[in-house]
C-alpha atoms as a PDB file:
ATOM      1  CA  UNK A   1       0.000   0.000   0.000  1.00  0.00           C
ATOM      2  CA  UNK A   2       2.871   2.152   1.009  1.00  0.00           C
ATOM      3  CA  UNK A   3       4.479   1.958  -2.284  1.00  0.00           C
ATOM      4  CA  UNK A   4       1.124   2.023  -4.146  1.00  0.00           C
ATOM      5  CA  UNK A   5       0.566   5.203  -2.426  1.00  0.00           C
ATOM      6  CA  UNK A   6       4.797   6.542  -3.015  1.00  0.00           C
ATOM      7  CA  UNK A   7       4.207   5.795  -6.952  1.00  0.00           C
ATOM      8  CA  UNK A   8       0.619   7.487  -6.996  1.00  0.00           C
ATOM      9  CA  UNK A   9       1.791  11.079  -5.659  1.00  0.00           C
ATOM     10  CA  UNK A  10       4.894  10.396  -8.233  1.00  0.00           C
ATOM     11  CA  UNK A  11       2.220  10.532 -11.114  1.00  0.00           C
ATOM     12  CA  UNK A  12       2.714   7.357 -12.049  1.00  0.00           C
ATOM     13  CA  UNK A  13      -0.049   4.910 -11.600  1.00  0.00           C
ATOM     14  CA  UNK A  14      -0.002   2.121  -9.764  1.00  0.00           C
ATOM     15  CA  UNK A  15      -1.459  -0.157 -11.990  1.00  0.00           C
ATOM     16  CA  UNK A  16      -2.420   0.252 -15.257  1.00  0.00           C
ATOM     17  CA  UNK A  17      -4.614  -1.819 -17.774  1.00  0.00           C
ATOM     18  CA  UNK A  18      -4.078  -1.910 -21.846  1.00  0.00           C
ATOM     19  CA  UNK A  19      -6.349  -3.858 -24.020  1.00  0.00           C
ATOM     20  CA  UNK A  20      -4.976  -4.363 -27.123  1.00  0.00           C
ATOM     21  CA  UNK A  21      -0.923  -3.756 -25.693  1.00  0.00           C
ATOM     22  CA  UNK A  22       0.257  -6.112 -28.691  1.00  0.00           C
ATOM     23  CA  UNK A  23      -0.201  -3.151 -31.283  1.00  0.00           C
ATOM     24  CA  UNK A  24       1.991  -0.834 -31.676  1.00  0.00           C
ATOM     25  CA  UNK A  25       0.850   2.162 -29.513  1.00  0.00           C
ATOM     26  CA  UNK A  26      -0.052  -0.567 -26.848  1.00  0.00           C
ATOM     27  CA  UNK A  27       3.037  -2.534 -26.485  1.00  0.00           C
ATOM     28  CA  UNK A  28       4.675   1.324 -26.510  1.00  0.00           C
ATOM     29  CA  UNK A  29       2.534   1.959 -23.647  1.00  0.00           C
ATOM     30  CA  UNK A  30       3.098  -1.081 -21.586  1.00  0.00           C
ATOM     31  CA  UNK A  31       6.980  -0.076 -22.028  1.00  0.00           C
ATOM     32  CA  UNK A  32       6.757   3.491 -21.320  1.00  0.00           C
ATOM     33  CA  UNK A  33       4.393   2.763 -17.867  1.00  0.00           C
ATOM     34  CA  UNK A  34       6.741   0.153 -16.770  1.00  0.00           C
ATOM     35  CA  UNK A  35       9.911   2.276 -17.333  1.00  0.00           C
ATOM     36  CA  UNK A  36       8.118   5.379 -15.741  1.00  0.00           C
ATOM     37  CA  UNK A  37       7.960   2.862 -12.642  1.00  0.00           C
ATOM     38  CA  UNK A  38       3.903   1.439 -12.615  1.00  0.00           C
ATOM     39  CA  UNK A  39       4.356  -1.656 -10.268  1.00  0.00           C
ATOM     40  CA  UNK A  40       1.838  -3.587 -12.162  1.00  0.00           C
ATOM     41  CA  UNK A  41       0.680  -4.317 -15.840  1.00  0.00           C
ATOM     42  CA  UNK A  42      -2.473  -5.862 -16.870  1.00  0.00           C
ATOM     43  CA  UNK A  43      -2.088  -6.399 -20.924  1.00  0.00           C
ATOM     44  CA  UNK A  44      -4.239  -7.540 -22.853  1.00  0.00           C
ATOM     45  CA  UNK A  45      -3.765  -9.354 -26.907  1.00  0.00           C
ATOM     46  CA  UNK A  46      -5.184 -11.592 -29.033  1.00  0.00           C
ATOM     47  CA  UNK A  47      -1.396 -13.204 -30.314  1.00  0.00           C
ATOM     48  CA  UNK A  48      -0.238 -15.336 -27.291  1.00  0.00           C
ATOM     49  CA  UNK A  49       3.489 -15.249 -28.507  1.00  0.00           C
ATOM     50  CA  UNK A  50       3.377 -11.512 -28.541  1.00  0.00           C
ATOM     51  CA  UNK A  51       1.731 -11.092 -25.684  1.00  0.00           C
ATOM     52  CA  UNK A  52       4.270 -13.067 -23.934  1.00  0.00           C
ATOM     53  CA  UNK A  53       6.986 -11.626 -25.422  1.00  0.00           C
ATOM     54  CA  UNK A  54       6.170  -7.889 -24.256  1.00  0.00           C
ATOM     55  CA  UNK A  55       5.038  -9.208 -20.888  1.00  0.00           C
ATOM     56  CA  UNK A  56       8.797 -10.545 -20.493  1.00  0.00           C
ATOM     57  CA  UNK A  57      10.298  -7.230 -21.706  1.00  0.00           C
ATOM     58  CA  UNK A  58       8.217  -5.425 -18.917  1.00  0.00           C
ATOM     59  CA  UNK A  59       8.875  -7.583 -16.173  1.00  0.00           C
ATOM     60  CA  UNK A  60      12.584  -6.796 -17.105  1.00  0.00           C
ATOM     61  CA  UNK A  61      11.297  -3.111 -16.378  1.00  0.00           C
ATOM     62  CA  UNK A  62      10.554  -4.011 -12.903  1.00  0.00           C
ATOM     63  CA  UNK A  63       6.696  -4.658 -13.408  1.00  0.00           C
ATOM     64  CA  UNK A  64       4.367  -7.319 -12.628  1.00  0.00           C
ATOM     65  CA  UNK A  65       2.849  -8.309 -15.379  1.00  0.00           C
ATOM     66  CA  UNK A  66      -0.758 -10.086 -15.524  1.00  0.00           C
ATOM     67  CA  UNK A  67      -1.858 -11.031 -19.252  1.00  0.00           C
ATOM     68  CA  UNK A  68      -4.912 -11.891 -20.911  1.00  0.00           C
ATOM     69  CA  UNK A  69      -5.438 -13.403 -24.952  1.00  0.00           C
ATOM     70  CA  UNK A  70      -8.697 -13.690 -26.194  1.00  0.00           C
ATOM     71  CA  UNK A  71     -10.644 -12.193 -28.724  1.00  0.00           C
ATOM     72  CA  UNK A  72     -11.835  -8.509 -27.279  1.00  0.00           C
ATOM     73  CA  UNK A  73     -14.860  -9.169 -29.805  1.00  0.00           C
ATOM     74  CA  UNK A  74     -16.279 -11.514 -27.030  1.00  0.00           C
ATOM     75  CA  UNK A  75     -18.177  -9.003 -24.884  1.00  0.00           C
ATOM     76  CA  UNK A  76     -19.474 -10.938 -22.462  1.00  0.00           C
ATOM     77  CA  UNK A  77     -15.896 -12.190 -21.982  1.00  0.00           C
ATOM     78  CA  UNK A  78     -13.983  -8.783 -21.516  1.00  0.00           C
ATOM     79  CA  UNK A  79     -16.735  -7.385 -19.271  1.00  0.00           C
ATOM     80  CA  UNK A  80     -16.107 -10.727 -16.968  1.00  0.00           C
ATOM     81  CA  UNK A  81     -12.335  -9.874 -17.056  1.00  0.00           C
ATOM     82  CA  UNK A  82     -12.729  -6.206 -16.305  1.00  0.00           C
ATOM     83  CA  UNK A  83     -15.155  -6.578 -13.744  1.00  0.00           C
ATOM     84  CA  UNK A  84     -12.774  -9.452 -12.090  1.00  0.00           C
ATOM     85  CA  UNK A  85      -9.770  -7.830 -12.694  1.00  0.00           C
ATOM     86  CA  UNK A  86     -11.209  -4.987 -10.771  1.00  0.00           C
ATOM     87  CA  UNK A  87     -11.600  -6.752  -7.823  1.00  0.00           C
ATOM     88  CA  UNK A  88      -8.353  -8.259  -7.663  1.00  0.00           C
ATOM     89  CA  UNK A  89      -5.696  -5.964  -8.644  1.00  0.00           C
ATOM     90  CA  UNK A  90      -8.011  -2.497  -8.669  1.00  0.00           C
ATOM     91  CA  UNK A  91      -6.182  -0.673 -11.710  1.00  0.00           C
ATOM     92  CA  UNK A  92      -5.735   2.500 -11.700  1.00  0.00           C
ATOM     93  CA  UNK A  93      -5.476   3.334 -15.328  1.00  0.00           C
ATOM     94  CA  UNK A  94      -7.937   1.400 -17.773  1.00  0.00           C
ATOM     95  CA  UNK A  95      -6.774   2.333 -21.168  1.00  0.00           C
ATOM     96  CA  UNK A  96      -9.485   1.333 -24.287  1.00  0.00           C
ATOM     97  CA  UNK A  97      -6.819   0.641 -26.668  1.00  0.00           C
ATOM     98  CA  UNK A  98      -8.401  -2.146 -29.222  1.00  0.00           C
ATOM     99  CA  UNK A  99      -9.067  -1.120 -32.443  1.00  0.00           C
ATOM    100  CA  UNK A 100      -8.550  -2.390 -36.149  1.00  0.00           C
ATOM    101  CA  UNK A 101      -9.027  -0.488 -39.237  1.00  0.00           C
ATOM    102  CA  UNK A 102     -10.611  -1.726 -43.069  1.00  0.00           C
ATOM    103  CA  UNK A 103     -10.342   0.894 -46.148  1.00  0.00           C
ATOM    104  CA  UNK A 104     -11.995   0.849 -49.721  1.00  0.00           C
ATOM    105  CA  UNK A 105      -9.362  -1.171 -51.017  1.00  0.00           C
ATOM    106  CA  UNK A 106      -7.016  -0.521 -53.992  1.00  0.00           C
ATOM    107  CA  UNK A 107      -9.308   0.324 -56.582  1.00  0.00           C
ATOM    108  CA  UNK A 108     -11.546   2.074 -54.148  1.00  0.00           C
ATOM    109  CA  UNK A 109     -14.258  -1.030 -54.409  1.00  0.00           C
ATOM    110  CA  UNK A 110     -15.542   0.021 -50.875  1.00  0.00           C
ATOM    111  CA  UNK A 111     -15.472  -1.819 -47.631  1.00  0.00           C
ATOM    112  CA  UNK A 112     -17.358  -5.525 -47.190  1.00  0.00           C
ATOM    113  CA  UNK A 113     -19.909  -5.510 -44.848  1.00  0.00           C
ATOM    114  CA  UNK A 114     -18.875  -8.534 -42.842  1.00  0.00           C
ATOM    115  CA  UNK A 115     -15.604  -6.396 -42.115  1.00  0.00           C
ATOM    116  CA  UNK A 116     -17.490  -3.027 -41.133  1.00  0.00           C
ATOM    117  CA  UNK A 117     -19.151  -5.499 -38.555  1.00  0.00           C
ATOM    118  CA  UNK A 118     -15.906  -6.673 -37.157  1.00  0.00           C
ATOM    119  CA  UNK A 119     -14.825  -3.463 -36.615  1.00  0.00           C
ATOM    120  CA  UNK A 120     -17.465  -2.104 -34.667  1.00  0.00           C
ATOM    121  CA  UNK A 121     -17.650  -5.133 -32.807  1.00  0.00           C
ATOM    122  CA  UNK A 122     -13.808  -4.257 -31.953  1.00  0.00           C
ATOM    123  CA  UNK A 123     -13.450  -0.330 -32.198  1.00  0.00           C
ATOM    124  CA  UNK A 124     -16.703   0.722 -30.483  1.00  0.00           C
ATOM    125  CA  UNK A 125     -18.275  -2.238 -28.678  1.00  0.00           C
ATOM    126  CA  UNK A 126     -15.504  -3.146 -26.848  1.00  0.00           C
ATOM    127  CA  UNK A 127     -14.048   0.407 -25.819  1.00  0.00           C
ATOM    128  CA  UNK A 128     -17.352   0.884 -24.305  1.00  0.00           C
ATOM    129  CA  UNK A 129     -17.907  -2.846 -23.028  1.00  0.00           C
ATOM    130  CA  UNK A 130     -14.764  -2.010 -21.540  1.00  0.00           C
ATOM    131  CA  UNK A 131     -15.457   1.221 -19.530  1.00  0.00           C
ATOM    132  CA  UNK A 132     -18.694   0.480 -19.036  1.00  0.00           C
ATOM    133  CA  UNK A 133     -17.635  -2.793 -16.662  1.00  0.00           C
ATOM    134  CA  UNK A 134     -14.863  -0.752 -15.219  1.00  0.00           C
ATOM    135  CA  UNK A 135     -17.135   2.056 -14.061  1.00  0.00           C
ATOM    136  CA  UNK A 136     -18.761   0.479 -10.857  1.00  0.00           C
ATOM    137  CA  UNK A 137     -15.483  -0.348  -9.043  1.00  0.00           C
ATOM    138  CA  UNK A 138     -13.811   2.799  -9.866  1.00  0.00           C
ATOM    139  CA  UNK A 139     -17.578   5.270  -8.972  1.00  0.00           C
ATOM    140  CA  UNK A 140     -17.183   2.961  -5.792  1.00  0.00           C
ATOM    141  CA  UNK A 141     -13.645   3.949  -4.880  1.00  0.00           C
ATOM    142  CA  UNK A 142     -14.504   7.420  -6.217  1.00  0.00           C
ATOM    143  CA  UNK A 143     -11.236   7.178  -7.641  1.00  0.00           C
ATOM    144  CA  UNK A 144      -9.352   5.848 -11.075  1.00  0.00           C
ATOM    145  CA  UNK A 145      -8.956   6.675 -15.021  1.00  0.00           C
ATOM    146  CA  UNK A 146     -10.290   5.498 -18.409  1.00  0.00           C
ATOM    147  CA  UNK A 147      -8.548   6.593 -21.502  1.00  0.00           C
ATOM    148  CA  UNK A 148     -10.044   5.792 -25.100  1.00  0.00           C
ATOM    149  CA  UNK A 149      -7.685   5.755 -28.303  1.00  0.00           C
ATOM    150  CA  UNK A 150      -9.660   7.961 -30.539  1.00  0.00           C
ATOM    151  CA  UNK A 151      -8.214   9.312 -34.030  1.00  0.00           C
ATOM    152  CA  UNK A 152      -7.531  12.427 -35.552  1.00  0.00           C
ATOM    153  CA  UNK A 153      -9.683  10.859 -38.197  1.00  0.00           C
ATOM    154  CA  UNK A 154     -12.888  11.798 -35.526  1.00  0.00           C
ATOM    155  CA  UNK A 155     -12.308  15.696 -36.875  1.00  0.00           C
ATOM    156  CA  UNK A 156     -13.410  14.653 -40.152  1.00  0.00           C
ATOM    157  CA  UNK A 157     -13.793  11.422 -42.016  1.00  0.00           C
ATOM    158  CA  UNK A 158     -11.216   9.840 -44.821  1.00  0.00           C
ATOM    159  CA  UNK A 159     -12.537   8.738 -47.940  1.00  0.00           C
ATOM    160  CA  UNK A 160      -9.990   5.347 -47.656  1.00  0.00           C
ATOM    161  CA  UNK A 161     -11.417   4.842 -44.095  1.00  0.00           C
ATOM    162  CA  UNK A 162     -15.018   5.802 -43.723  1.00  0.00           C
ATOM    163  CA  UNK A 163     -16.011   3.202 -40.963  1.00  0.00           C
ATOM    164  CA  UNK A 164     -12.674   3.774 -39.026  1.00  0.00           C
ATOM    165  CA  UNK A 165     -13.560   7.658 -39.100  1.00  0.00           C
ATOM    166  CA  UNK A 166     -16.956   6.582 -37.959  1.00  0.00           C
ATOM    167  CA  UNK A 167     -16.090   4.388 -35.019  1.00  0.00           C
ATOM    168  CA  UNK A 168     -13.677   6.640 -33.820  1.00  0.00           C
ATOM    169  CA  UNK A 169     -15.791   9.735 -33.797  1.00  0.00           C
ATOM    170  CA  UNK A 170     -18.307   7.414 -31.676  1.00  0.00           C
ATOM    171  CA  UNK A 171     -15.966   6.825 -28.978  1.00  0.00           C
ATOM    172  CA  UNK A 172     -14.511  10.552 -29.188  1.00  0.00           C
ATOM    173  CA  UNK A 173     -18.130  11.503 -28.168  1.00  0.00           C
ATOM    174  CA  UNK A 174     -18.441   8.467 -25.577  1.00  0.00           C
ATOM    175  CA  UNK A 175     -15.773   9.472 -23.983  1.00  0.00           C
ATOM    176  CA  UNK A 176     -16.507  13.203 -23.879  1.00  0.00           C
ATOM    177  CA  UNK A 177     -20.159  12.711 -22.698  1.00  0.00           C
ATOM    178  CA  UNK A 178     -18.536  10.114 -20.059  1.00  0.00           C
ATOM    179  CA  UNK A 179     -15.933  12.606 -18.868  1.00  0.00           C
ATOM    180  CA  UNK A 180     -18.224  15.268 -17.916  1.00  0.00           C
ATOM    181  CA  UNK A 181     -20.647  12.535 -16.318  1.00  0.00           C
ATOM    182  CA  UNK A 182     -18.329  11.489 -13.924  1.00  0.00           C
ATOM    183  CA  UNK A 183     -16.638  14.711 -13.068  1.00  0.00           C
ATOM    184  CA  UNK A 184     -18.121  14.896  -9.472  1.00  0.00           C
ATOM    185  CA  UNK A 185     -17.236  11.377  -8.908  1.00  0.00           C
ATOM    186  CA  UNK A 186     -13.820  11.111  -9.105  1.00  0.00           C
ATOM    187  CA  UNK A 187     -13.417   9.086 -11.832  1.00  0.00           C
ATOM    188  CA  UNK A 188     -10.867  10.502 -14.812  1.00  0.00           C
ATOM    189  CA  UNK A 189     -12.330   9.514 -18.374  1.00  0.00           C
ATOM    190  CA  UNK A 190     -10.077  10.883 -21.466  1.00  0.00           C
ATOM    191  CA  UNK A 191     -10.136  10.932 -25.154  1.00  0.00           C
ATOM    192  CA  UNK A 192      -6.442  10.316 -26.721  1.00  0.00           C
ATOM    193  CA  UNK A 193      -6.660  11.865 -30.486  1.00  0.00           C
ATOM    194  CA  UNK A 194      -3.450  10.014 -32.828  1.00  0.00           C
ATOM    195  CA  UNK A 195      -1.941  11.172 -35.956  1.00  0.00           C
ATOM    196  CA  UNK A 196      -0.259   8.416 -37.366  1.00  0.00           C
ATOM    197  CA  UNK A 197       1.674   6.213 -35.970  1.00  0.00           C
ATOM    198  CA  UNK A 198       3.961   3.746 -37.192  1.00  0.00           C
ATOM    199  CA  UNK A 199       2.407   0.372 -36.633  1.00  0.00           C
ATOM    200  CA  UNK A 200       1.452  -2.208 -38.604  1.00  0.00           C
ATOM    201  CA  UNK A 201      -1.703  -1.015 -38.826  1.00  0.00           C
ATOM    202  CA  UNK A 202      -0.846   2.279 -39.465  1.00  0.00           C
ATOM    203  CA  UNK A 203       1.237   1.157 -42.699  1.00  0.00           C
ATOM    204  CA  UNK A 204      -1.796  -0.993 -44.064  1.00  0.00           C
ATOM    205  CA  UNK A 205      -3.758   2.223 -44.577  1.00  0.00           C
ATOM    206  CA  UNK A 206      -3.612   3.470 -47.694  1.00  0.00           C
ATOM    207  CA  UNK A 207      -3.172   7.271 -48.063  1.00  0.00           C
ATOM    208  CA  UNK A 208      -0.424  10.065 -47.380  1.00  0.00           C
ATOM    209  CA  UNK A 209       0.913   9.607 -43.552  1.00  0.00           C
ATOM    210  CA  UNK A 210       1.793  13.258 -42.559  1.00  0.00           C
ATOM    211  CA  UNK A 211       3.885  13.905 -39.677  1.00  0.00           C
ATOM    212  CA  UNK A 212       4.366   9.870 -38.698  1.00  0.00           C
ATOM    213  CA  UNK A 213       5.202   9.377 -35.130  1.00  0.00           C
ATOM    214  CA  UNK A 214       7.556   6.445 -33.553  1.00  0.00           C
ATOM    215  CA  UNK A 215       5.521   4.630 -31.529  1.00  0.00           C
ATOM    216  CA  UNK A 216       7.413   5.621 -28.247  1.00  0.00           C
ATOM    217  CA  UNK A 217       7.114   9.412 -28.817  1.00  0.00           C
ATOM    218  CA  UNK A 218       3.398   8.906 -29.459  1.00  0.00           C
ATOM    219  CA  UNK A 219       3.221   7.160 -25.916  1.00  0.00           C
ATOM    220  CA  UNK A 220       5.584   9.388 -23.695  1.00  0.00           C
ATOM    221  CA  UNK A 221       3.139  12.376 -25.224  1.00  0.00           C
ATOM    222  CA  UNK A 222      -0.073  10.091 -23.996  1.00  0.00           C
ATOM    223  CA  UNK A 223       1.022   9.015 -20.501  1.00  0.00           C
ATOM    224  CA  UNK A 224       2.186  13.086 -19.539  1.00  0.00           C
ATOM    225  CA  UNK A 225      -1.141  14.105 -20.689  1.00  0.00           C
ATOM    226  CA  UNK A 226      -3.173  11.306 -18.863  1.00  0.00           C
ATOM    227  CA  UNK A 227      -0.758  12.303 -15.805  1.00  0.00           C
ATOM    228  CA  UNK A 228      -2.363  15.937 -16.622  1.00  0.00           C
ATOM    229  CA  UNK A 229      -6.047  15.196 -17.016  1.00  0.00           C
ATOM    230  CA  UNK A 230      -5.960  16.682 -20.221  1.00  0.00           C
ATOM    231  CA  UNK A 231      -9.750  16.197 -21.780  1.00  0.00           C
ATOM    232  CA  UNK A 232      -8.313  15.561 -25.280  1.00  0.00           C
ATOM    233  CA  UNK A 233      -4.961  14.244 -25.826  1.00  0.00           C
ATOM    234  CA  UNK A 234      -4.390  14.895 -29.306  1.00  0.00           C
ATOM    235  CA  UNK A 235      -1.081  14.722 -31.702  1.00  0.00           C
ATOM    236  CA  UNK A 236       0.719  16.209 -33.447  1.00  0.00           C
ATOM    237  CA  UNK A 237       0.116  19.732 -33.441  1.00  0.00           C
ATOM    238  CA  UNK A 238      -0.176  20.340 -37.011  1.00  0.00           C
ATOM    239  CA  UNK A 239      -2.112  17.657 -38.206  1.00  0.00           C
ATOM    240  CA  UNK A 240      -4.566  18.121 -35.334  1.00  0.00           C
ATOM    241  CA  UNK A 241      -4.986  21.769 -35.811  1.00  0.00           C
ATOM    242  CA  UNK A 242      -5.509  20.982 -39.781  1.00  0.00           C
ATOM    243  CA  UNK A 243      -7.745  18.068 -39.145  1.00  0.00           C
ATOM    244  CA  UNK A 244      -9.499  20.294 -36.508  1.00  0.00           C
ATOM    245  CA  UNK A 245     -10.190  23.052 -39.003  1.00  0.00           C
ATOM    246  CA  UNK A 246     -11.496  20.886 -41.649  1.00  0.00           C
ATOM    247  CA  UNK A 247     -14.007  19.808 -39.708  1.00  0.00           C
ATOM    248  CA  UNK A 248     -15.359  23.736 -39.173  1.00  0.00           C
ATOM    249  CA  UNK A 249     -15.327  23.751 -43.467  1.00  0.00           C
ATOM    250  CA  UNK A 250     -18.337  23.531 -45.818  1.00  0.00           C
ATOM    251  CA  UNK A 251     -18.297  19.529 -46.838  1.00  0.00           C
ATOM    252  CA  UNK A 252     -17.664  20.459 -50.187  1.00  0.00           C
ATOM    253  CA  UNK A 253     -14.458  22.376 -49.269  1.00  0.00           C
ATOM    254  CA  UNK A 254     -13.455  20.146 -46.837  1.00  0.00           C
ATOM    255  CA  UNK A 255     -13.131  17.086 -49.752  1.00  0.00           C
ATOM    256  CA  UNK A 256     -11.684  19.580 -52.364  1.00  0.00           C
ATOM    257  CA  UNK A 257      -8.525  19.989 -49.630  1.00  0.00           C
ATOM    258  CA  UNK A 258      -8.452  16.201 -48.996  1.00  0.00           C
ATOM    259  CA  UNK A 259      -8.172  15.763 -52.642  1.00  0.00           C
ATOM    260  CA  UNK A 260      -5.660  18.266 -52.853  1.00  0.00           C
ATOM    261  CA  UNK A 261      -3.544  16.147 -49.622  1.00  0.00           C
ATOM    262  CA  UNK A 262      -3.713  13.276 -52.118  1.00  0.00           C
ATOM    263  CA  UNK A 263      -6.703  11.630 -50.167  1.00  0.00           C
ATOM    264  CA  UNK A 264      -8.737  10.175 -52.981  1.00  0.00           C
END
C-alpha cells in the first residue's frame, strides 16, 4: 500500500490496464508505464506469442505483469475480465486501446460488410464494453482513469477509411459525454486523439501519412497528458490543428482539400 501510495503522488499509476498492448501504440505503452515505474501491468492481446513476449520485456522493467489473450470481440468475456480484474488488482489506469481499421481497397471497391461489422464489434463495442464494466469499481472507490484511443480521423472522415472515421468519432463523443458525467465522482475519463503512428496497422492504410510518429514518442506524449487530465490528448500539433479546421469547413471544401492532400 505504502508503495502504491509513493508511486501514486509520483504521477505514475499504480497499476495500469491496456487492451490491445500487442499493437503498436499498446506494447509502446506497456513499455513506457513500466519504465516510468507502474508496479503492475495488466495487458491484454489476441497473439499469445506476442503477448508473452512484451510481458517478459516489462517484467525486465521491474513490473508485474498479468496477461490476458482472447478475442476482445467476445463481450461478455472482456466485461467478466474487467469486472474481475477490478476486484483483484483495482487498476488505476484502464486504457481502451483495441481497435482495427478496413479501407476501400485498392481500386476504391468500398469496404465488405462482414468487415465493417468486425470493426465495430472491436473499435466501439468493446471500448465501451470495456469502460462500461470498469465504471462500478472505480464510482465505488470514487477514484481511477479510463482513456479511449480515438483518431484524428474523428475531426473529419477519410474517404480510404469511412467506418474507421466513424467508429472513432463514436468513442470521441463516448468518452466526452462520459468525462463530464463522472466529473463529481472522481473518476478521470479521457479521449487520446493520434496522428499516425507507425504500426502495422498504421502502414496498411492506404493514403499520405503526414507527420508519422515512432511509436514511443506517441506514448511518452499520452502518458504526460493522462498524468495531466488533459480532456483531449491529441497529436501532433499540425495535423490536429488541420484536421481540426477541416471539420469547421463547408463539406464540399473540406473534400476539395483532402483531394488536394492526395486523399482520394
Amino acid at each position: 500500500m505504502l508503495l502504491s501510495m509513493t508511486i501514486q503522488k509520483s504521477g505514475v499509476p499504480h497499476c495500469v490496464l491496456i487492451t490491445g498492448a500487442t499493437g503498436g501504440i499498446g506494447s509502446a505503452l506497456a513499455h513506457e508505464y513500466a519504465r516510468a515505474g507502474s508496479a503492475v501491468l495488466i495487458l491484454h492481446g489476441r497473439n499469445k506469442a506476442l503477448l508473452q513476449e512484451l510481458g517478459d520485456a516489462c517484467r525486465a522493467l521491474g513490473a508485474r505483469v498479468v496477461t490476458a489473450a482472447f478475442d476482445i470481440r467476445d463481450h461478455e468475456a472482456v466485461r467478466g475480465w474487467i469486472k474481475d480484474i477490478s476486484a483483484t488488482e483495482a487498476p488505476d489506469l484502464i486504457i481502451a486501446n483495441a481497435g482495427v481499421n478496413i479501407n476501400t481497397g485498392t481500386a476504391h471497391e468500398g469496404e465488405e460488410w462482414s468487415e465493417i461489422h468486425r470493426l465495430l464489434e472491436v473499435n466501439v463495442k468493446a471500448a465501451l464494453a470495456t469502460v462500461h464494466a470498469a465504471l462500478p469499481a472505480m464510482r465505488a472507490r470514487r477514484g481511477g482513469q479510463v482513456a479511449l484511443i480515438s483518431s484524428l480521423a474523428a475531426w473529419r472522415g477519410l474517404p480510404e477509411t469511412p467506418s474507421y472515421s466513424a467508429s472513432k468519432a463514436a468513442v470521441k463523443a463516448y468518452g466526452e459525454a462520459m468525462r463530464d458525467a463522472l466529473a463529481g465522482e472522481g473518476v478521470r475519463v479521457n479521449v487520446i486523439m493520434p496522428g499516425y503512428v507507425e504500426s502495422q496497422m498504421c502502414l496498411d492504410m492506404p493514403g499520405p501519412k503526414p507527420f508519422l510518429w515512432k511509436a514511443p514518442k506517441a506514448a511518452r506524449v499520452i502518458r504526460l497528458g493522462l498524468r495531466a487530465n488533459r480532456a483531449r490528448i491529441s497529436f501532433p500539433f499540425p495535423l490536429n490543428l488541420g484536421c481540426f479546421l477541416l471539420a469547421g469547413l463547408h463539406p464540399a471544401v473540406a473534400g476539395w482539400f483532402l483531394r488536394r492532400l492526395g486523399y482520394e
